[in-house]
PDB file of N, CA and C in Angstrom:
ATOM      1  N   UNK A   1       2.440   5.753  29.952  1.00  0.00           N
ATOM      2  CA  UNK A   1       2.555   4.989  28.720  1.00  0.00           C
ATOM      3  C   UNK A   1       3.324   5.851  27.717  1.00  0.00           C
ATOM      4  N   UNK A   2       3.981   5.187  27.057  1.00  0.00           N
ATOM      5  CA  UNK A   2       5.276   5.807  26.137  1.00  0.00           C
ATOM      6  C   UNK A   2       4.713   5.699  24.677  1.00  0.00           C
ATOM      7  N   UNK A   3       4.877   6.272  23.629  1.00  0.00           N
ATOM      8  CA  UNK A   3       4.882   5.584  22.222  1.00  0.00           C
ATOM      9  C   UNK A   3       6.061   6.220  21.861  1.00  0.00           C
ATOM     10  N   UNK A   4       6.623   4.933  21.438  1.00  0.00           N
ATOM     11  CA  UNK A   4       8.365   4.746  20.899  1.00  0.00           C
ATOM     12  C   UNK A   4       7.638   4.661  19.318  1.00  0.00           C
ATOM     13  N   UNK A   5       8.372   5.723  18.263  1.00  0.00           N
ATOM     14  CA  UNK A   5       8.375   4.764  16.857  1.00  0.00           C
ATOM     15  C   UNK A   5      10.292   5.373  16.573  1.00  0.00           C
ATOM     16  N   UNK A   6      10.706   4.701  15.713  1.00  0.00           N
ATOM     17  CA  UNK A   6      11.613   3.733  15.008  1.00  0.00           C
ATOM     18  C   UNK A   6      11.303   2.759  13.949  1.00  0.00           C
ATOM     19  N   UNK A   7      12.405   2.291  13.177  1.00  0.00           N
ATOM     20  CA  UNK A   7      12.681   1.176  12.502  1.00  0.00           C
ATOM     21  C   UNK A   7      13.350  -0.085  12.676  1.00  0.00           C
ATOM     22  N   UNK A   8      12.961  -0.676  12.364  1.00  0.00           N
ATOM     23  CA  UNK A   8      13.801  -1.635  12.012  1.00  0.00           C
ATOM     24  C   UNK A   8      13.802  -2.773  11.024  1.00  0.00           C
ATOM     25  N   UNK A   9      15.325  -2.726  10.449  1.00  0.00           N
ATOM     26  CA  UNK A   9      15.852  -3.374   9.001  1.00  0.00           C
ATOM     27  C   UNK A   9      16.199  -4.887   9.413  1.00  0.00           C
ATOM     28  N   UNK A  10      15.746  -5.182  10.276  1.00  0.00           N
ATOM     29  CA  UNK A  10      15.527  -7.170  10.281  1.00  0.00           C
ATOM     30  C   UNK A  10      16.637  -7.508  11.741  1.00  0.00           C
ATOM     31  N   UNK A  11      17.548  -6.643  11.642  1.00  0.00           N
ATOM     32  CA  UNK A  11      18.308  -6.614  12.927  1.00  0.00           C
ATOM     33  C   UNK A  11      19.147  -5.786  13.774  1.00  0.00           C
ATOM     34  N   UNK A  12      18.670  -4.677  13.616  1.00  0.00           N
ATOM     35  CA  UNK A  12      18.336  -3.538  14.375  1.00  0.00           C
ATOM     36  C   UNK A  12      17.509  -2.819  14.453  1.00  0.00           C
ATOM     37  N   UNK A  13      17.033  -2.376  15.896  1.00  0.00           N
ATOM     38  CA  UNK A  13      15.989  -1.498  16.137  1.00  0.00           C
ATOM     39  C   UNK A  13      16.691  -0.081  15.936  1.00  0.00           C
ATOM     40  N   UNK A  14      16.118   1.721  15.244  1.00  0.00           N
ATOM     41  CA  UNK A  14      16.474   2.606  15.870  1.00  0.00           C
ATOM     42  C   UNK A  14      15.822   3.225  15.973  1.00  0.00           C
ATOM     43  N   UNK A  15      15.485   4.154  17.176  1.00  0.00           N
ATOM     44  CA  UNK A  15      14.607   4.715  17.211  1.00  0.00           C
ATOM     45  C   UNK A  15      14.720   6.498  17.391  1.00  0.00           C
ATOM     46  N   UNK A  16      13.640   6.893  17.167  1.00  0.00           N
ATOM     47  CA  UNK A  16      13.452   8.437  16.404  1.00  0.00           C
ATOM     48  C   UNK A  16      13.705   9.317  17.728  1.00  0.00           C
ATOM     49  N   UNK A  17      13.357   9.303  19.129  1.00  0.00           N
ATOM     50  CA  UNK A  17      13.938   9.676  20.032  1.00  0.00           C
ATOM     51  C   UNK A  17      14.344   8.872  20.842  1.00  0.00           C
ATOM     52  N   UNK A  18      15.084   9.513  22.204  1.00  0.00           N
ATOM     53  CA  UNK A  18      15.695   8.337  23.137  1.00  0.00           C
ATOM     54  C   UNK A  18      14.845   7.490  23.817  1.00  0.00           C
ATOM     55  N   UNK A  19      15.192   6.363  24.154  1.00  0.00           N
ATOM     56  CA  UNK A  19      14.146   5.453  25.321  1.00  0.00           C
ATOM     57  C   UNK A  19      14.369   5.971  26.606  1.00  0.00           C
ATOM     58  N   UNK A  20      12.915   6.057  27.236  1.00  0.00           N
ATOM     59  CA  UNK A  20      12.782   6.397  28.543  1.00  0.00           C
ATOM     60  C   UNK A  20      13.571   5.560  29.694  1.00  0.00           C
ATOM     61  N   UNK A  21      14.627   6.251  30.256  1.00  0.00           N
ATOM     62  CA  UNK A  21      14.721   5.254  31.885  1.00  0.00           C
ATOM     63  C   UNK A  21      13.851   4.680  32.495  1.00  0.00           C
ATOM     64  N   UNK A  22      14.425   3.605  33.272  1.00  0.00           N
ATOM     65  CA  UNK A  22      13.168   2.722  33.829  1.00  0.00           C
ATOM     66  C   UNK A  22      12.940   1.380  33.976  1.00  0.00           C
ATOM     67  N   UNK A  23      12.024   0.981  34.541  1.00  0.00           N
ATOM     68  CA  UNK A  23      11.682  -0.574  34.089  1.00  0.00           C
ATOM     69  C   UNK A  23       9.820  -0.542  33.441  1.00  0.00           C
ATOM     70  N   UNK A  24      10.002  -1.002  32.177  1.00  0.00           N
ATOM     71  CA  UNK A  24       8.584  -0.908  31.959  1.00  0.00           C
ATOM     72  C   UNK A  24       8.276  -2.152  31.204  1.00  0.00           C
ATOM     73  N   UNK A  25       6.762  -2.620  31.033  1.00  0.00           N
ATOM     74  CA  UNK A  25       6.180  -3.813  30.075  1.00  0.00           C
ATOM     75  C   UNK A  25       6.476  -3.134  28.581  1.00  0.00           C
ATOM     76  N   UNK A  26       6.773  -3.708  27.798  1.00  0.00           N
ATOM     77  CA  UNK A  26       6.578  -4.096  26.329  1.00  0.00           C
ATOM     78  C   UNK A  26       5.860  -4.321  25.629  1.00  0.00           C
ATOM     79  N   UNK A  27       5.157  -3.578  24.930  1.00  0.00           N
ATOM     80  CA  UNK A  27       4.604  -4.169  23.620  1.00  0.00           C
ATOM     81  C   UNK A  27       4.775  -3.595  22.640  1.00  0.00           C
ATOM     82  N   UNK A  28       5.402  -4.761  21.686  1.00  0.00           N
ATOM     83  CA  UNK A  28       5.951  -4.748  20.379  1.00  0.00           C
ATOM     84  C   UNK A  28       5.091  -4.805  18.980  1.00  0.00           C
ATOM     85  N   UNK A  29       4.402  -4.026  18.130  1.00  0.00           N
ATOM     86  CA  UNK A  29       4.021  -4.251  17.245  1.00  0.00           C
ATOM     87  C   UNK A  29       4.658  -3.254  15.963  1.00  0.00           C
ATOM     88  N   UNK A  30       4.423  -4.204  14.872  1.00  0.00           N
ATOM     89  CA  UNK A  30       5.715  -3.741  13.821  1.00  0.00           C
ATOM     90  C   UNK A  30       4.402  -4.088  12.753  1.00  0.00           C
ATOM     91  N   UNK A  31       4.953  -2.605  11.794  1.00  0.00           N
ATOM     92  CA  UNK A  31       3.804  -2.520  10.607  1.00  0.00           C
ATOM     93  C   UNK A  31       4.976  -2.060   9.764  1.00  0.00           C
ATOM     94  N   UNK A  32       3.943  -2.423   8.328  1.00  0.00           N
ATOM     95  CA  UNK A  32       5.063  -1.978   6.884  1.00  0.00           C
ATOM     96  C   UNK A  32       5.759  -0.726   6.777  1.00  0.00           C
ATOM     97  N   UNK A  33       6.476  -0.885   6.159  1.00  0.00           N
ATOM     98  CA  UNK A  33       7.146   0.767   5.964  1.00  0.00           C
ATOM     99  C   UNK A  33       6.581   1.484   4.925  1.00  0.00           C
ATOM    100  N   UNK A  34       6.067   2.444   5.008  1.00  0.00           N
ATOM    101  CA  UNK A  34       5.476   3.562   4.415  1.00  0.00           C
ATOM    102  C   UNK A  34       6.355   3.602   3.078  1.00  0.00           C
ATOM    103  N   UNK A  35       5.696   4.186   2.090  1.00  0.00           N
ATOM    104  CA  UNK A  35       6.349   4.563   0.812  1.00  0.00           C
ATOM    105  C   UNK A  35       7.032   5.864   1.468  1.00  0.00           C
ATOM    106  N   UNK A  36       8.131   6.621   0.642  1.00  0.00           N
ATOM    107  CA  UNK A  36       8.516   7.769   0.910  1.00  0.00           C
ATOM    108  C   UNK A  36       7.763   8.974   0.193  1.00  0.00           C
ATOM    109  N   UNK A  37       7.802   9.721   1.578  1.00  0.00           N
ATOM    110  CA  UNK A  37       6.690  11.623   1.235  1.00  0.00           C
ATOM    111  C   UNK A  37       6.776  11.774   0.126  1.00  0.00           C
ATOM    112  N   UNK A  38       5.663  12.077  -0.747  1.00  0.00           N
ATOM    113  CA  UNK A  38       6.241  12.798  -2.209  1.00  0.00           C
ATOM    114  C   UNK A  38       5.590  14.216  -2.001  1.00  0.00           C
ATOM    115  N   UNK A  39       6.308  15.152  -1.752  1.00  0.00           N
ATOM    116  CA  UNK A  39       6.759  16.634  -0.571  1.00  0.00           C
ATOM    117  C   UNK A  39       6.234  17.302  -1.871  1.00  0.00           C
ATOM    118  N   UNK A  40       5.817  16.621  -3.515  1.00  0.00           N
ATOM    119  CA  UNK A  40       4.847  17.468  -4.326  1.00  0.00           C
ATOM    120  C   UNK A  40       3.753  17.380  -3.869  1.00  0.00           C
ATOM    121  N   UNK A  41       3.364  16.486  -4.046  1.00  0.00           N
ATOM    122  CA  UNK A  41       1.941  16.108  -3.286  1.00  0.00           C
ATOM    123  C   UNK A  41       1.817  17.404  -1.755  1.00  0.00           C
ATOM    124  N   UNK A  42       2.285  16.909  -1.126  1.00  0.00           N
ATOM    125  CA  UNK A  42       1.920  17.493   0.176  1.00  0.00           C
ATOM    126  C   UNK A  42       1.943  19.052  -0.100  1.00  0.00           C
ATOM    127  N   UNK A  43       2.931  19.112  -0.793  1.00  0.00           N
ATOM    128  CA  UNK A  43       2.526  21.047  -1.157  1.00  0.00           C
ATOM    129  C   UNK A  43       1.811  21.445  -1.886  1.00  0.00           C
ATOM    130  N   UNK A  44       0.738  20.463  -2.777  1.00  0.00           N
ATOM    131  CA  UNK A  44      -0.378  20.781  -3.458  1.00  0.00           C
ATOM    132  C   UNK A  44      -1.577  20.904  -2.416  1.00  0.00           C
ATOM    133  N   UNK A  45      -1.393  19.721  -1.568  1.00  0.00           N
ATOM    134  CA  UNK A  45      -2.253  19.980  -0.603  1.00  0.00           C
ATOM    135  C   UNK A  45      -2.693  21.049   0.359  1.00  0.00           C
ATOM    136  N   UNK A  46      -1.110  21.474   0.373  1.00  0.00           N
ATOM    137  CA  UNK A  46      -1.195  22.604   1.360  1.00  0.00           C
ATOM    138  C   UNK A  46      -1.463  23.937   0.599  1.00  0.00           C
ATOM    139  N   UNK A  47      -1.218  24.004  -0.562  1.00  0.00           N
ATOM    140  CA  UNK A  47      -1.221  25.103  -1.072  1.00  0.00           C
ATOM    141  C   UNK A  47      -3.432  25.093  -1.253  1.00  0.00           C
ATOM    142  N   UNK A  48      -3.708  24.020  -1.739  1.00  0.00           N
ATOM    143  CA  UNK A  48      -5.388  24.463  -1.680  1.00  0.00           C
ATOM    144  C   UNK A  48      -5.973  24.069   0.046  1.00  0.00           C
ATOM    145  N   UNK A  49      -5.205  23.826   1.098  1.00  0.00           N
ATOM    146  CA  UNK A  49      -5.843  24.079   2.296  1.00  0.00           C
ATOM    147  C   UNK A  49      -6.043  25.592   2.408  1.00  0.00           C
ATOM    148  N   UNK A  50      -7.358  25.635   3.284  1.00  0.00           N
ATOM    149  CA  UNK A  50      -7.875  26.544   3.694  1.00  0.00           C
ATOM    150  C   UNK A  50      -8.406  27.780   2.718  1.00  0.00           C
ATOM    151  N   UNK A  51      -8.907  27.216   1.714  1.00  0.00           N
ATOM    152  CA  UNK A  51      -8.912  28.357   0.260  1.00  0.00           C
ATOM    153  C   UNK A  51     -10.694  28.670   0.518  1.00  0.00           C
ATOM    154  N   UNK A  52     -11.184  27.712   1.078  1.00  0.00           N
ATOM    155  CA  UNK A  52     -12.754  28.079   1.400  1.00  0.00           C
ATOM    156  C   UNK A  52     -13.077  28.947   2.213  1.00  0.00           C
ATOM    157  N   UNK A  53     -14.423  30.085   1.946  1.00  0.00           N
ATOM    158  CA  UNK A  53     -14.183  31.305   2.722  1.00  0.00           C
ATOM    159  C   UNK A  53     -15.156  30.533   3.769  1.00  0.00           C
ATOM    160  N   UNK A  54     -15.316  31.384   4.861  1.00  0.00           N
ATOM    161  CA  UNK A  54     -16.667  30.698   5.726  1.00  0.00           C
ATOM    162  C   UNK A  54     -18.033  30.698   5.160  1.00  0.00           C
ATOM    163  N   UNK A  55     -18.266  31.841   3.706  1.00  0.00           N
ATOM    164  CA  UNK A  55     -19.645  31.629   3.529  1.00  0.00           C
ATOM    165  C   UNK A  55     -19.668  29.848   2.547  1.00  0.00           C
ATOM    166  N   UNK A  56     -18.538  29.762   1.676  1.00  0.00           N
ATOM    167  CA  UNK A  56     -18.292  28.276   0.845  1.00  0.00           C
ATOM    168  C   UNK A  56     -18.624  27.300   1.990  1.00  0.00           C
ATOM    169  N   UNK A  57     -17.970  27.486   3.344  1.00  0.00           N
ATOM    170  CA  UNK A  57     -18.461  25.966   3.983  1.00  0.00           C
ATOM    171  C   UNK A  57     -19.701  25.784   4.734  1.00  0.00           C
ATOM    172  N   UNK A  58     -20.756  27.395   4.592  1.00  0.00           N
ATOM    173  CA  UNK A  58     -22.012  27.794   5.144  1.00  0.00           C
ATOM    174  C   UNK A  58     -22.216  26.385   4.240  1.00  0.00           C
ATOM    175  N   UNK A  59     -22.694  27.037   2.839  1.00  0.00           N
ATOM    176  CA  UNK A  59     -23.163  26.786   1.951  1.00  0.00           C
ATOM    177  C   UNK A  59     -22.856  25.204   2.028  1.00  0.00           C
ATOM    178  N   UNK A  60     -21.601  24.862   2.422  1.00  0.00           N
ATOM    179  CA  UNK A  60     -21.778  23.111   2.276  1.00  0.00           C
ATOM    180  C   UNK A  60     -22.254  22.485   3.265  1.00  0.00           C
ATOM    181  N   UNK A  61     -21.709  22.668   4.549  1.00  0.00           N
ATOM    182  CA  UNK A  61     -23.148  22.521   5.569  1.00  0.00           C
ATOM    183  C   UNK A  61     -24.602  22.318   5.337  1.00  0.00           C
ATOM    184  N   UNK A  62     -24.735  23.486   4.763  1.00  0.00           N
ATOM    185  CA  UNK A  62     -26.288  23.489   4.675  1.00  0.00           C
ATOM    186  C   UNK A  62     -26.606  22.188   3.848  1.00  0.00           C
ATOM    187  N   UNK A  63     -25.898  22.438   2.951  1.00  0.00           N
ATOM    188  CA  UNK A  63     -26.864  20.801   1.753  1.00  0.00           C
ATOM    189  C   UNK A  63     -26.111  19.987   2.213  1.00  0.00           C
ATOM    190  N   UNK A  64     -24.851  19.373   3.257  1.00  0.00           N
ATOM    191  CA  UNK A  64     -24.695  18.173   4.149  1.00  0.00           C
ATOM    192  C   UNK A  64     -26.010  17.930   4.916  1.00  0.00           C
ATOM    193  N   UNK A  65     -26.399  18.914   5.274  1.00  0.00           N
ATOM    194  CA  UNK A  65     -27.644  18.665   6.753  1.00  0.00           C
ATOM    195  C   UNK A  65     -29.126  18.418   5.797  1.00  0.00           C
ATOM    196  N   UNK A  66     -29.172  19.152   4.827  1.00  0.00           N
ATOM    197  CA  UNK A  66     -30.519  18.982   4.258  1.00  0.00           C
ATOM    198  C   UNK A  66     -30.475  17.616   3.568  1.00  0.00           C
ATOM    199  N   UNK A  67     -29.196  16.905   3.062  1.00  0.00           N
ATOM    200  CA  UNK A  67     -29.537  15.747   2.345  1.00  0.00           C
ATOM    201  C   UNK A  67     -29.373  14.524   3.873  1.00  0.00           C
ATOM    202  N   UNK A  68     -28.599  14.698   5.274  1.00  0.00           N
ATOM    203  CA  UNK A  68     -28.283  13.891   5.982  1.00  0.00           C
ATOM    204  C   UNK A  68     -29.501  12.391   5.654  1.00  0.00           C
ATOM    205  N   UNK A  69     -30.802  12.858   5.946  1.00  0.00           N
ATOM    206  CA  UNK A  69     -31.859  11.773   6.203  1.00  0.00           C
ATOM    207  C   UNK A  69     -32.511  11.783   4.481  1.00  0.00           C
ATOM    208  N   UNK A  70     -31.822  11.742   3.435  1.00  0.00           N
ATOM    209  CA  UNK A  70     -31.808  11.812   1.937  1.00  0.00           C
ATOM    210  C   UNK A  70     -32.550  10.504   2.001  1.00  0.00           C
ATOM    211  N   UNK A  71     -32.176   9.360   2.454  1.00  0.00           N
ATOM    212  CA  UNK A  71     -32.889   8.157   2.331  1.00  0.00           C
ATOM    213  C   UNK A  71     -34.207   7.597   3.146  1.00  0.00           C
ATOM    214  N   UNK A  72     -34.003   8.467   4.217  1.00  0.00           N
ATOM    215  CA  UNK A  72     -35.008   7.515   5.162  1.00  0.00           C
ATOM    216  C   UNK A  72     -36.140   7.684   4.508  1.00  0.00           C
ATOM    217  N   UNK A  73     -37.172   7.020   4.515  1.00  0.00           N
ATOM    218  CA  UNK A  73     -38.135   6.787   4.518  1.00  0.00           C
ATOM    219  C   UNK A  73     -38.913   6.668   3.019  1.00  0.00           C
ATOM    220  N   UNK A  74     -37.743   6.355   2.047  1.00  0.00           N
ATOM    221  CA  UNK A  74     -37.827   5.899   0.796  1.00  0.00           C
ATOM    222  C   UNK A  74     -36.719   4.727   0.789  1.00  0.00           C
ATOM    223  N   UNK A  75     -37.935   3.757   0.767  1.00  0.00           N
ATOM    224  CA  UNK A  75     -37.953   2.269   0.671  1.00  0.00           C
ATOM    225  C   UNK A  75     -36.801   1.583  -0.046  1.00  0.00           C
ATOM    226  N   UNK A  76     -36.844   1.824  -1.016  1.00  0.00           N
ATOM    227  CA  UNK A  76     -35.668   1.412  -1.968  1.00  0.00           C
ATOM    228  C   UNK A  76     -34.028   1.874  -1.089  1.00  0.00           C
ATOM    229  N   UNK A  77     -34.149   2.869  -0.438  1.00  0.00           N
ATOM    230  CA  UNK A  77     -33.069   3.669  -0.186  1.00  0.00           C
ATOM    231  C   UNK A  77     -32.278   3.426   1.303  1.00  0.00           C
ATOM    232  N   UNK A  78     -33.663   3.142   2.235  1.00  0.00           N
ATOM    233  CA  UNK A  78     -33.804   3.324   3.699  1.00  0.00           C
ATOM    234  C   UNK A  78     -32.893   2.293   4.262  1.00  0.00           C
ATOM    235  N   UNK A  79     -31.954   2.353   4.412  1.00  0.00           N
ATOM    236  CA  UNK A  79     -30.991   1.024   5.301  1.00  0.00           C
ATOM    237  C   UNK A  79     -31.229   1.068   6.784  1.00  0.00           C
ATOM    238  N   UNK A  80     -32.322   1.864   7.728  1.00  0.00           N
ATOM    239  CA  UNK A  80     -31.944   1.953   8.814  1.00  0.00           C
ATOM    240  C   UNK A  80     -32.889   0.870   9.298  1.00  0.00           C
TER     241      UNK A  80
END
């Protein structure tokens, strides 16, 4: 199984690498076009990835796991 992506502007397809030789089935599904990268954004992002030391994500762990079951067994709260 292949995944082809490309565009296409209403009457042409092009696509981002070459198509495989061959004979194969088709399936065609086509979604909106993305806004374009704003490459500020993404370098803000990247610039605060990985800024947490391992004891910062101890520490968030721990109160993820201690609040996990936060609701059960208070009534008002309990969806299970």
């Amino acid at each position: 199984m292949y995944k082809i992506k490309g565009t296409y502007d209403g009457k042409n397809f092009n696509f981002e690498d070459p198509l495989p030789k061959g004979n194969f089935n088709v399936e065609l599904r086509l979604s909106k076009e993305k806004g374009k990268i704003d490459k500020h954004k993404i370098n803000k992002i990247l610039e605060f990835s990985g800024i947490w030391s391992d004891l910062d994500t101890e520490i968030f762990d721990d109160i993820i796991e201690k609040r996990k079951d936060f609701s059960k067994g208070r009534e008002e709260y309990d969806i299970s």
